[in-house]
PDB file of N, CA and C in Angstrom:
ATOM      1  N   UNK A   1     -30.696 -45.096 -84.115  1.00  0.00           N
ATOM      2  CA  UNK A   1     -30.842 -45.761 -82.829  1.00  0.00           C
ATOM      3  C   UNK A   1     -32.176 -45.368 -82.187  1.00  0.00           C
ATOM      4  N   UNK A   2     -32.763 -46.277 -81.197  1.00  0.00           N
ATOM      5  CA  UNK A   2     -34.025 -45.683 -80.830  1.00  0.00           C
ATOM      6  C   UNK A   2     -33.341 -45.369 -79.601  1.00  0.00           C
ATOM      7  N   UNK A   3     -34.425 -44.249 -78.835  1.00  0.00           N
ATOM      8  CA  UNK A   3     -34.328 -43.099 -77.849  1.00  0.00           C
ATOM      9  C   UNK A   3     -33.965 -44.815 -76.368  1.00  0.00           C
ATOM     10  N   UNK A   4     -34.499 -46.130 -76.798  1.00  0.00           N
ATOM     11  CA  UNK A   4     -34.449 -46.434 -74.812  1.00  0.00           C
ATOM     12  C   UNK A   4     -32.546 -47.542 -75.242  1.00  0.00           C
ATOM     13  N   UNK A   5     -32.239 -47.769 -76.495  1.00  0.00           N
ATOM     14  CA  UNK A   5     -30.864 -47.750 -76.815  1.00  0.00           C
ATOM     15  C   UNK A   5     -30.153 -46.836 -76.314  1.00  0.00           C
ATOM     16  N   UNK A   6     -30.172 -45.355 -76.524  1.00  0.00           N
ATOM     17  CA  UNK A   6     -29.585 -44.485 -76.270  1.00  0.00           C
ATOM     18  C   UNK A   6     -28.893 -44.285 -75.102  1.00  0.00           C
ATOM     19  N   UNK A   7     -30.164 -43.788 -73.906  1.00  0.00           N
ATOM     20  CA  UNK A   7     -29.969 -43.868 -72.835  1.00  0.00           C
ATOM     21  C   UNK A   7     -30.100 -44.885 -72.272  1.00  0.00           C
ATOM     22  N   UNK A   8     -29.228 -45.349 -71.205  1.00  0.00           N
ATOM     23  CA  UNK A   8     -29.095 -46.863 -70.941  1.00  0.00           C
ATOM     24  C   UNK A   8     -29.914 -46.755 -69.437  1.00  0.00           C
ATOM     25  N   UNK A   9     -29.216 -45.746 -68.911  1.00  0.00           N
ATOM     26  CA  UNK A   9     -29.437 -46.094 -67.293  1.00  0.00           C
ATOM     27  C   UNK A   9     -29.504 -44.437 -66.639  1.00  0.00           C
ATOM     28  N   UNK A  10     -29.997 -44.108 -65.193  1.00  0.00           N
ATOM     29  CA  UNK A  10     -29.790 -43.096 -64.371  1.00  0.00           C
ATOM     30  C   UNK A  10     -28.726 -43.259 -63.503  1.00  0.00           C
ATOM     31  N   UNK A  11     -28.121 -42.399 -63.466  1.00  0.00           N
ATOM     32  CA  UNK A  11     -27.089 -42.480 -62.287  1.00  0.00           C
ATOM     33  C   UNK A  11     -27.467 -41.588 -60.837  1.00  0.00           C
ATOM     34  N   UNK A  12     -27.392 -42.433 -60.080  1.00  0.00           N
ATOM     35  CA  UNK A  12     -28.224 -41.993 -58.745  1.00  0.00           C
ATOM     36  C   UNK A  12     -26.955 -41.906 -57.937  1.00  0.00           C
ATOM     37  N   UNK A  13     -26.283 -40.941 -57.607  1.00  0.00           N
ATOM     38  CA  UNK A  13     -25.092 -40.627 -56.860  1.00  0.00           C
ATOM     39  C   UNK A  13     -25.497 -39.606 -56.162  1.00  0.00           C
ATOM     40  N   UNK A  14     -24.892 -38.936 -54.848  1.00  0.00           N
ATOM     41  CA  UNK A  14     -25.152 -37.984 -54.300  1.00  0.00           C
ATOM     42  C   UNK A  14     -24.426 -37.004 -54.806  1.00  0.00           C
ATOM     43  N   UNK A  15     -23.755 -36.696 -55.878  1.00  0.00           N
ATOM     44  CA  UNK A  15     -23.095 -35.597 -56.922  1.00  0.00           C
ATOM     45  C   UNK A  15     -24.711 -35.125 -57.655  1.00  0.00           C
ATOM     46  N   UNK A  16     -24.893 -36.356 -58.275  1.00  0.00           N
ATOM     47  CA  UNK A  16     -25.772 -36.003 -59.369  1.00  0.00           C
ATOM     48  C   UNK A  16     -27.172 -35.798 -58.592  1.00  0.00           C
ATOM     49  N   UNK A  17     -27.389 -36.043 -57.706  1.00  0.00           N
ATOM     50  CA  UNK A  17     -28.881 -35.633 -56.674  1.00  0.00           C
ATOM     51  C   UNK A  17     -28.692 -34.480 -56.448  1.00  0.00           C
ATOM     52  N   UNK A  18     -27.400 -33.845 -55.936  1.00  0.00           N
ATOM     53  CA  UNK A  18     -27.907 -32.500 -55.970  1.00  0.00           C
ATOM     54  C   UNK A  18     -27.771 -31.760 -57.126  1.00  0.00           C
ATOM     55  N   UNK A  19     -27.343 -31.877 -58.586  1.00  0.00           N
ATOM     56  CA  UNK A  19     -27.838 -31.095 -59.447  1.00  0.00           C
ATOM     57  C   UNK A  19     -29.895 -31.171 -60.398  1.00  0.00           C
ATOM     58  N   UNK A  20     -30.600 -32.048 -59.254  1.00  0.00           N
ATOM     59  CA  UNK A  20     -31.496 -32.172 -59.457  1.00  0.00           C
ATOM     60  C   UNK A  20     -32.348 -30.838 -59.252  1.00  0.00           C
ATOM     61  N   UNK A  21     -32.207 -29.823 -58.193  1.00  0.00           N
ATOM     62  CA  UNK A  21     -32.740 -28.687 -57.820  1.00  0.00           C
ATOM     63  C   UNK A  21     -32.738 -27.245 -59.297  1.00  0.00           C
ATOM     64  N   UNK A  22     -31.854 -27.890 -59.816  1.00  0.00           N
ATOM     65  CA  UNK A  22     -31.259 -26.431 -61.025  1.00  0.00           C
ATOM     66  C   UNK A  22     -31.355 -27.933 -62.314  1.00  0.00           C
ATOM     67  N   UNK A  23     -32.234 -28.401 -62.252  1.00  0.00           N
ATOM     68  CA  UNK A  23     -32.655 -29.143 -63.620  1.00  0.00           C
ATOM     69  C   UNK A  23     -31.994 -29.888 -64.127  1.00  0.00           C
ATOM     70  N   UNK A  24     -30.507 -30.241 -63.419  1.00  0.00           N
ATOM     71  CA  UNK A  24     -29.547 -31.322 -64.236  1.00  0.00           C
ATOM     72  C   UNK A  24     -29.590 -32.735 -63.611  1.00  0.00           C
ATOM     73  N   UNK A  25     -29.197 -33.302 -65.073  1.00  0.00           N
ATOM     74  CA  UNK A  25     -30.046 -34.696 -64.796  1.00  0.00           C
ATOM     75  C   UNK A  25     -29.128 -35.418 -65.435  1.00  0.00           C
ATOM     76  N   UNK A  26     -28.054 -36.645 -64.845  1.00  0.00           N
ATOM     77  CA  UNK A  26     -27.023 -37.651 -64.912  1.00  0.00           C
ATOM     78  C   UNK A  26     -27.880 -38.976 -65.597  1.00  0.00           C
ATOM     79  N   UNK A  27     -27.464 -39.187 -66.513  1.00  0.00           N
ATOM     80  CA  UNK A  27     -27.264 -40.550 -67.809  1.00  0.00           C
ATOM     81  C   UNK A  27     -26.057 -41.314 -68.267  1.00  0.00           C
ATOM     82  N   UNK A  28     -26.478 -42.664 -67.748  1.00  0.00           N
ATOM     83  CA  UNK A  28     -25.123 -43.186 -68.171  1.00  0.00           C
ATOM     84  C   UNK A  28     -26.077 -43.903 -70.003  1.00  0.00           C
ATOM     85  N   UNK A  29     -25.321 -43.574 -71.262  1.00  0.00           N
ATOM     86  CA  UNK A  29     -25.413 -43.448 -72.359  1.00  0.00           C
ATOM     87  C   UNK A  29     -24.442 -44.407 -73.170  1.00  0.00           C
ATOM     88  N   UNK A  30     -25.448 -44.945 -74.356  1.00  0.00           N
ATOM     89  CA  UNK A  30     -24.552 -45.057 -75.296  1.00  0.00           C
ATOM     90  C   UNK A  30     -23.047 -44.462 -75.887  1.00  0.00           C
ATOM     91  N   UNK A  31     -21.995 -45.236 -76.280  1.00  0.00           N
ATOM     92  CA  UNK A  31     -21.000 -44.799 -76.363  1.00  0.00           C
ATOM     93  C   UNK A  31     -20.716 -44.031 -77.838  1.00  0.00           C
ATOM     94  N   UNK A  32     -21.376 -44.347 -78.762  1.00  0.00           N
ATOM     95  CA  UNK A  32     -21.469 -44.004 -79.980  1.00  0.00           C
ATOM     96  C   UNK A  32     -22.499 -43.047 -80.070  1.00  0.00           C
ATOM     97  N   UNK A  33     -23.180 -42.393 -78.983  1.00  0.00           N
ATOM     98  CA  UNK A  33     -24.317 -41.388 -79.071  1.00  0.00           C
ATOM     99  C   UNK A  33     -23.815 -40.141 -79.271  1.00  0.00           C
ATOM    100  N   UNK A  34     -24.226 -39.334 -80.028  1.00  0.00           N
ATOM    101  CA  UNK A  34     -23.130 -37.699 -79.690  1.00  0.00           C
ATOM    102  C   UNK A  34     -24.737 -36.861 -79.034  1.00  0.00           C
ATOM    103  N   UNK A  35     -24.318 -35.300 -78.871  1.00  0.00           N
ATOM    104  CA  UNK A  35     -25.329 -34.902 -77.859  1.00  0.00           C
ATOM    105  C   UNK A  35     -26.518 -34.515 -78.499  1.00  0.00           C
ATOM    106  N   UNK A  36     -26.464 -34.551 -80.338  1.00  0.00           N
ATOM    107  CA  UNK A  36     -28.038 -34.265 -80.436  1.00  0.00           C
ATOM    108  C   UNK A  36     -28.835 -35.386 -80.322  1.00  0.00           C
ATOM    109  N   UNK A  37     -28.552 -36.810 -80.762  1.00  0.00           N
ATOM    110  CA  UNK A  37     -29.337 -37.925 -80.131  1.00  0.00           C
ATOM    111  C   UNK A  37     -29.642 -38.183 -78.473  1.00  0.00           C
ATOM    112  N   UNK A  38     -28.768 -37.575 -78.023  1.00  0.00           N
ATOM    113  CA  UNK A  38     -29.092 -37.678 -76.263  1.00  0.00           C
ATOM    114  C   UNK A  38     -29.984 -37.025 -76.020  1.00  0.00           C
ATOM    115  N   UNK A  39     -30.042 -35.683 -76.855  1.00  0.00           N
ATOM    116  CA  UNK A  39     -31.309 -34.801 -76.532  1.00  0.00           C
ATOM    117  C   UNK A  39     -32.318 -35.295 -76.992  1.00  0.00           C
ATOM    118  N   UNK A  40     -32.601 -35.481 -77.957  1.00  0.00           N
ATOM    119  CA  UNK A  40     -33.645 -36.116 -79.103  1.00  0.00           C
ATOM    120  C   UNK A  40     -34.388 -37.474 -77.781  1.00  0.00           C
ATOM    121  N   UNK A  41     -33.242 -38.269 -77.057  1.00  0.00           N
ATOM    122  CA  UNK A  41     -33.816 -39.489 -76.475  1.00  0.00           C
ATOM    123  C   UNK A  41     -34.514 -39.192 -75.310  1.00  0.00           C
ATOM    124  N   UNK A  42     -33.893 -37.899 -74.295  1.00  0.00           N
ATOM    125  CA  UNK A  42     -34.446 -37.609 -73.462  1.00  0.00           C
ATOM    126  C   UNK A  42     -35.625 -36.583 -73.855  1.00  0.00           C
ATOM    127  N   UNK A  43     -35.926 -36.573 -74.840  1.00  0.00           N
ATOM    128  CA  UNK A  43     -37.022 -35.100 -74.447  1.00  0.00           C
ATOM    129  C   UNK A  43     -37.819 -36.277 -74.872  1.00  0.00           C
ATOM    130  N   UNK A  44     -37.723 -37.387 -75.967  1.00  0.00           N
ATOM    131  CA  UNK A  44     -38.772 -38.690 -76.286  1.00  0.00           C
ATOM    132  C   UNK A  44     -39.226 -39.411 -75.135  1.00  0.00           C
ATOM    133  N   UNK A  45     -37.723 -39.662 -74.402  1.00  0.00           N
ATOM    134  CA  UNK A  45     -38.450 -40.677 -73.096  1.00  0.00           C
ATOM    135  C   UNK A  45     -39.170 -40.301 -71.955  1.00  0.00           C
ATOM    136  N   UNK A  46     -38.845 -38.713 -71.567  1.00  0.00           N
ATOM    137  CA  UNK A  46     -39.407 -38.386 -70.482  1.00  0.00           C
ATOM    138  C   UNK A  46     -40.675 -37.325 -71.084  1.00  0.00           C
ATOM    139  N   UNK A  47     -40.582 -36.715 -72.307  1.00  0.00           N
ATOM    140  CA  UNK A  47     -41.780 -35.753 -72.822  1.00  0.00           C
ATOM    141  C   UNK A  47     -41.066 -34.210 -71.356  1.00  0.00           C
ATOM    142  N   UNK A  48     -39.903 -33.799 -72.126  1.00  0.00           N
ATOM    143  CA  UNK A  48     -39.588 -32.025 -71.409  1.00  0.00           C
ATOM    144  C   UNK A  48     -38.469 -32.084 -72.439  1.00  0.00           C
ATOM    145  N   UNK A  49     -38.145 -30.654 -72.456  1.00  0.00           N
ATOM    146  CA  UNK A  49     -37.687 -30.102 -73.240  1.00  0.00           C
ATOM    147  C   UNK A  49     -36.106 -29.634 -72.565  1.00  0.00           C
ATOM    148  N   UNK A  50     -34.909 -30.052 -72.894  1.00  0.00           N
ATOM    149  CA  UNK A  50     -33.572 -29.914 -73.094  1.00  0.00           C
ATOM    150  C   UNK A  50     -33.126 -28.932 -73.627  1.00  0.00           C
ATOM    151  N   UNK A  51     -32.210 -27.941 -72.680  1.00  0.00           N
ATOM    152  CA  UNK A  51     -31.508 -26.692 -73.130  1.00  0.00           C
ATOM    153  C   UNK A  51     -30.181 -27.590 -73.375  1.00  0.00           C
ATOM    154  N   UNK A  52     -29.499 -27.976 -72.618  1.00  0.00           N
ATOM    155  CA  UNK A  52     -28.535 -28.116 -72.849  1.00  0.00           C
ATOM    156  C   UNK A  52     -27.372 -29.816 -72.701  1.00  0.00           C
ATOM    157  N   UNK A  53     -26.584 -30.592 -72.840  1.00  0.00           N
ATOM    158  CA  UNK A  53     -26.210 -31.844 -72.889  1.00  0.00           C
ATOM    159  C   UNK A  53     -24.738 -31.359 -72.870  1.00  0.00           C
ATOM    160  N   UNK A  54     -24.185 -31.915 -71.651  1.00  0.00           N
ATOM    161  CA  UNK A  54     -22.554 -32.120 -71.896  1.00  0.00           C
ATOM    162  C   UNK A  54     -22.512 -33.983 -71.623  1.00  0.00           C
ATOM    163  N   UNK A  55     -21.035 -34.324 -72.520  1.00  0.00           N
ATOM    164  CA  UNK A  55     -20.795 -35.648 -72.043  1.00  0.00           C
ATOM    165  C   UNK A  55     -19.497 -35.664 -71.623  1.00  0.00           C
ATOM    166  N   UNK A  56     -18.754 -36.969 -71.421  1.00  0.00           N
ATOM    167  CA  UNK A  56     -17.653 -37.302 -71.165  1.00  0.00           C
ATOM    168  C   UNK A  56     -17.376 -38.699 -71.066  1.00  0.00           C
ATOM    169  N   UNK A  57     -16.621 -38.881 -71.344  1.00  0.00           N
ATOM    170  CA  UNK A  57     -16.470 -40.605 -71.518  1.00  0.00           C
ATOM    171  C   UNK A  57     -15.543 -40.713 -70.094  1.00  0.00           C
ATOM    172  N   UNK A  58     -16.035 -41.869 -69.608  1.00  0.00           N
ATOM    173  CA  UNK A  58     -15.664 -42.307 -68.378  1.00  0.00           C
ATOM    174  C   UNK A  58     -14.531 -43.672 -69.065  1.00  0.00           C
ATOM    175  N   UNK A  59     -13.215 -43.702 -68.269  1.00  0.00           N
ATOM    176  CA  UNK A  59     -12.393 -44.689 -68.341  1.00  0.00           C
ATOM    177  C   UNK A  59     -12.640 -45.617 -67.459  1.00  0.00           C
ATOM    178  N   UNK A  60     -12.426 -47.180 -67.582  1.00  0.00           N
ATOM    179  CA  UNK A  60     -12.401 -47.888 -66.466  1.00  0.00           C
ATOM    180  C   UNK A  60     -11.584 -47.858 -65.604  1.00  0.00           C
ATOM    181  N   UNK A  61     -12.120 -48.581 -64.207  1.00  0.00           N
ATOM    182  CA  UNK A  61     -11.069 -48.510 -63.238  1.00  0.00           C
ATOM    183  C   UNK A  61     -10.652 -49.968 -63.116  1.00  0.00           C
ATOM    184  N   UNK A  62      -8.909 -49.944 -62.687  1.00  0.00           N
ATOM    185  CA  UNK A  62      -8.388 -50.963 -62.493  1.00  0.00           C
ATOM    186  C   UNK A  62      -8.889 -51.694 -61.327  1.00  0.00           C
ATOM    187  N   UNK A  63      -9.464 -53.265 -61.482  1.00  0.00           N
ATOM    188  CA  UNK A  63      -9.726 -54.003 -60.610  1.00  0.00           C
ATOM    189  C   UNK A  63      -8.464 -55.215 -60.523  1.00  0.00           C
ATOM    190  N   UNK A  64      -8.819 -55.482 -58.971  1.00  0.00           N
ATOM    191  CA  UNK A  64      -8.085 -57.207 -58.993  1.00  0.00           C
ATOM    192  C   UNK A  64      -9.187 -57.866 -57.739  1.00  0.00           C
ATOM    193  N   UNK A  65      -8.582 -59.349 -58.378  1.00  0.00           N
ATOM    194  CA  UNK A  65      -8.984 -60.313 -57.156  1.00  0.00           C
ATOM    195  C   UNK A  65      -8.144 -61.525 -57.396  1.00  0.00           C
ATOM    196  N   UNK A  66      -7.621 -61.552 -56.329  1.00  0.00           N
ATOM    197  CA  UNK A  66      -6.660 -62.622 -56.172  1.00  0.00           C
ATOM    198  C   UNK A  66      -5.327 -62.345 -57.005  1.00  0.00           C
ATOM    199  N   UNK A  67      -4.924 -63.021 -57.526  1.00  0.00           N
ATOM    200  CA  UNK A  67      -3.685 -62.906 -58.708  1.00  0.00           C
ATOM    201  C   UNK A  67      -4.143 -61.927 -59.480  1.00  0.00           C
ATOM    202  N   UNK A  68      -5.070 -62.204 -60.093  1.00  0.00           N
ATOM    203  CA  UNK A  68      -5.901 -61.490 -61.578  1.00  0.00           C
ATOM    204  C   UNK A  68      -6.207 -60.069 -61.274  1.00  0.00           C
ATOM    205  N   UNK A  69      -5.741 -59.516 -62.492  1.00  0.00           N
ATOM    206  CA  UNK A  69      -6.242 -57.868 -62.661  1.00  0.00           C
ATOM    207  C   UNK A  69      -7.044 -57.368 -63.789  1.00  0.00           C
ATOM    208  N   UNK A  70      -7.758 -56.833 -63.865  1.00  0.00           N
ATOM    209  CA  UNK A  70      -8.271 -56.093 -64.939  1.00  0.00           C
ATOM    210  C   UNK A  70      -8.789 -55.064 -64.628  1.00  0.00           C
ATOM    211  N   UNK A  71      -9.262 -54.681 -65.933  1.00  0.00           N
ATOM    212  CA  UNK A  71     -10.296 -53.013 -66.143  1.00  0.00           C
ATOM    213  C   UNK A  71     -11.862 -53.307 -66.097  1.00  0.00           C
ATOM    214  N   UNK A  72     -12.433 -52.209 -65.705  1.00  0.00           N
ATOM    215  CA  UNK A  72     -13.968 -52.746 -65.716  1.00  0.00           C
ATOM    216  C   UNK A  72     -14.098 -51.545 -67.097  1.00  0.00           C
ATOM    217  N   UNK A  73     -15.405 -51.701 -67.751  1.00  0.00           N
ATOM    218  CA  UNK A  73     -15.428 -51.183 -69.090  1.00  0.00           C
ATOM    219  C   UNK A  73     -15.857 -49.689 -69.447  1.00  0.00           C
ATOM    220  N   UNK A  74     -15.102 -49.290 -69.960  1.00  0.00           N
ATOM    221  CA  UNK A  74     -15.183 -47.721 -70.170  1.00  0.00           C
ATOM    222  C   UNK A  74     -16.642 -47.167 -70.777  1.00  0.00           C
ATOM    223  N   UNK A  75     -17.707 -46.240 -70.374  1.00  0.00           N
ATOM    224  CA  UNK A  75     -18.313 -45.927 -70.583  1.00  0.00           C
ATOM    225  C   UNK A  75     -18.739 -44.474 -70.885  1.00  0.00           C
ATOM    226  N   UNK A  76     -19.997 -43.870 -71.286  1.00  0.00           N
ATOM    227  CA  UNK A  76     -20.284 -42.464 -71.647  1.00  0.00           C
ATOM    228  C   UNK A  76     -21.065 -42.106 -70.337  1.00  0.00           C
ATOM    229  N   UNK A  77     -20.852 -40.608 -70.310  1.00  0.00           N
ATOM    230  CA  UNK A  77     -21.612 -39.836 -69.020  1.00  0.00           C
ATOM    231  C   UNK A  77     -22.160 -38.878 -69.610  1.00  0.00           C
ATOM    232  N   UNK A  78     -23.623 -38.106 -69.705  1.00  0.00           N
ATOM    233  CA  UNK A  78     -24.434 -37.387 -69.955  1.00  0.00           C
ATOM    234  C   UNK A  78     -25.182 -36.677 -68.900  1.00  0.00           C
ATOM    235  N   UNK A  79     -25.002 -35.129 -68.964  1.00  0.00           N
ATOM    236  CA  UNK A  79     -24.766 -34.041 -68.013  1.00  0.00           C
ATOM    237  C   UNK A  79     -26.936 -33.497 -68.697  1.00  0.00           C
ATOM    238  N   UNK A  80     -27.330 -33.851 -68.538  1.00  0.00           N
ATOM    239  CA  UNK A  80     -28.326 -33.096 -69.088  1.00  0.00           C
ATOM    240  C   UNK A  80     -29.360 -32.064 -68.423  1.00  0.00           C
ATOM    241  N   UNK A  81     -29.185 -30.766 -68.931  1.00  0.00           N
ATOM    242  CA  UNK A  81     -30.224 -29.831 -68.399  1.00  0.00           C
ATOM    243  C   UNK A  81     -31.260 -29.516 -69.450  1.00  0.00           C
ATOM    244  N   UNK A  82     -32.342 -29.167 -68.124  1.00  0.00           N
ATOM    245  CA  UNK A  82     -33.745 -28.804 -68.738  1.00  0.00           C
ATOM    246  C   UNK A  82     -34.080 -27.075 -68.828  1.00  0.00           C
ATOM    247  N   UNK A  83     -34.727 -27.131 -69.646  1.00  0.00           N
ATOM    248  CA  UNK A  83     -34.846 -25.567 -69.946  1.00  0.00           C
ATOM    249  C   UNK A  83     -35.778 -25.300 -68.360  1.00  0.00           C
ATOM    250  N   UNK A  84     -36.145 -23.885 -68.310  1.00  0.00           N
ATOM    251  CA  UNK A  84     -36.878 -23.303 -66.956  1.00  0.00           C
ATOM    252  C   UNK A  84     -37.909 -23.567 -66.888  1.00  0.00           C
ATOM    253  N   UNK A  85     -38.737 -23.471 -67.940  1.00  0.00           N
ATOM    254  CA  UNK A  85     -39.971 -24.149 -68.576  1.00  0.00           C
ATOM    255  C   UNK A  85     -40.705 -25.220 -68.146  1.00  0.00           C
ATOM    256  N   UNK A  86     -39.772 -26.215 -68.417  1.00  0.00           N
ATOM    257  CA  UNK A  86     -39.504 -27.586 -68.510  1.00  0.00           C
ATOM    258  C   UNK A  86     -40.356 -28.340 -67.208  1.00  0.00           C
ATOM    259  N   UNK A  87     -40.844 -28.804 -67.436  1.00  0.00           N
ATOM    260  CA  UNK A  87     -41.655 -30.327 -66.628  1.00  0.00           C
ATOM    261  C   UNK A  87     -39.947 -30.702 -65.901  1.00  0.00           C
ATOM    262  N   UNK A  88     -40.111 -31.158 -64.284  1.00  0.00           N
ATOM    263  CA  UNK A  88     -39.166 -32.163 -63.789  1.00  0.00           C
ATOM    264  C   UNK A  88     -39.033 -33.861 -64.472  1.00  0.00           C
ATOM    265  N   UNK A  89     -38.065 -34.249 -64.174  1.00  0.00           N
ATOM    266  CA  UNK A  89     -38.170 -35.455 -64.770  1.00  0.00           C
ATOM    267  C   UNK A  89     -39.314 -36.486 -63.446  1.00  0.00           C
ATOM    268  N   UNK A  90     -40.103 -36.868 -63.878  1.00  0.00           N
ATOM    269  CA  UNK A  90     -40.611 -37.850 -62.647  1.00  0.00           C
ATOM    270  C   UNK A  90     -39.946 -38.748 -61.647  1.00  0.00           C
ATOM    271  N   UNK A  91     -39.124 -39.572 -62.450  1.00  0.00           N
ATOM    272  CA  UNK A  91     -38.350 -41.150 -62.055  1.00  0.00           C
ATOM    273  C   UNK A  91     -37.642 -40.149 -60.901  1.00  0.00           C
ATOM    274  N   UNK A  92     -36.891 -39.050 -60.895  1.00  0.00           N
ATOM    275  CA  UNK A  92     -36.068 -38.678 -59.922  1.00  0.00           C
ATOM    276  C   UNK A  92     -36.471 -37.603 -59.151  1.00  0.00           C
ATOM    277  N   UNK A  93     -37.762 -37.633 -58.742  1.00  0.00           N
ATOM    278  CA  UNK A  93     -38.943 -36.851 -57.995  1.00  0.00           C
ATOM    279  C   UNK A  93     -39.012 -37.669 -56.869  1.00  0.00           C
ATOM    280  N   UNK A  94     -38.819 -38.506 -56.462  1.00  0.00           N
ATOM    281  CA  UNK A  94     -38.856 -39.574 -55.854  1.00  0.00           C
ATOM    282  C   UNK A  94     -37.686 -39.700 -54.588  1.00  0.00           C
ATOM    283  N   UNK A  95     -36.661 -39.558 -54.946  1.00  0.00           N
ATOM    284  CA  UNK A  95     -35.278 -39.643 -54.715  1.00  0.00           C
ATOM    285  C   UNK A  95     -34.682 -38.804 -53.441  1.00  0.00           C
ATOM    286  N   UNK A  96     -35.495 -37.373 -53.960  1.00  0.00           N
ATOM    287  CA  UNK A  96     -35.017 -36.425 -52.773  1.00  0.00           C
ATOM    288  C   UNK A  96     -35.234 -36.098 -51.895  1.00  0.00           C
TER     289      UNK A  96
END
């Protein structure tokens, strides 16, 4: 897979803003990615170096409108920290 497959998107929540100060950095990810390609994509896309990657797969939540119900679609969550070292990520330099 290439590294901008991988990672799909940033998740900009006020959870994940404040683990911006101590280097952790929220990815919503491919579902078939495990954590050495997550690392591999982020140290490619942003150029810093990754200590560490937790994930978790997110379930959908039940929606309705009107009569009709459904699920919206289950996705991956990627916890990623940067070593001490490490360059900030730019894109979320911005943010705080």
């Amino acid at each position: 897979m290439v590294a901008q497959d991988i990672i799909i998107r940033p998740i900009i929540t006020e959870k994940s803003m404040s683990g911006i100060p101590m280097k952790m950095y929220t990815f919503e990810v491919a579902k078939n990615a495990n954590k050495i390609e997550i690392k591999k994509a982020v140290e490619e896309l942003f150029d810093v170096k990754v200590s560490k990657v937790n994930t978790l797969n997110v379930k959908g939540h039940l929606r309705r409108q009107g009569r009709t119900q459904g699920y919206t679609s289950d996705w991956k969550k990627a916890y990623v920290t940067l070593k001490e070292d490490s360059k900030p990520i730019e894109f979320f330099e911005g943010m705080m």
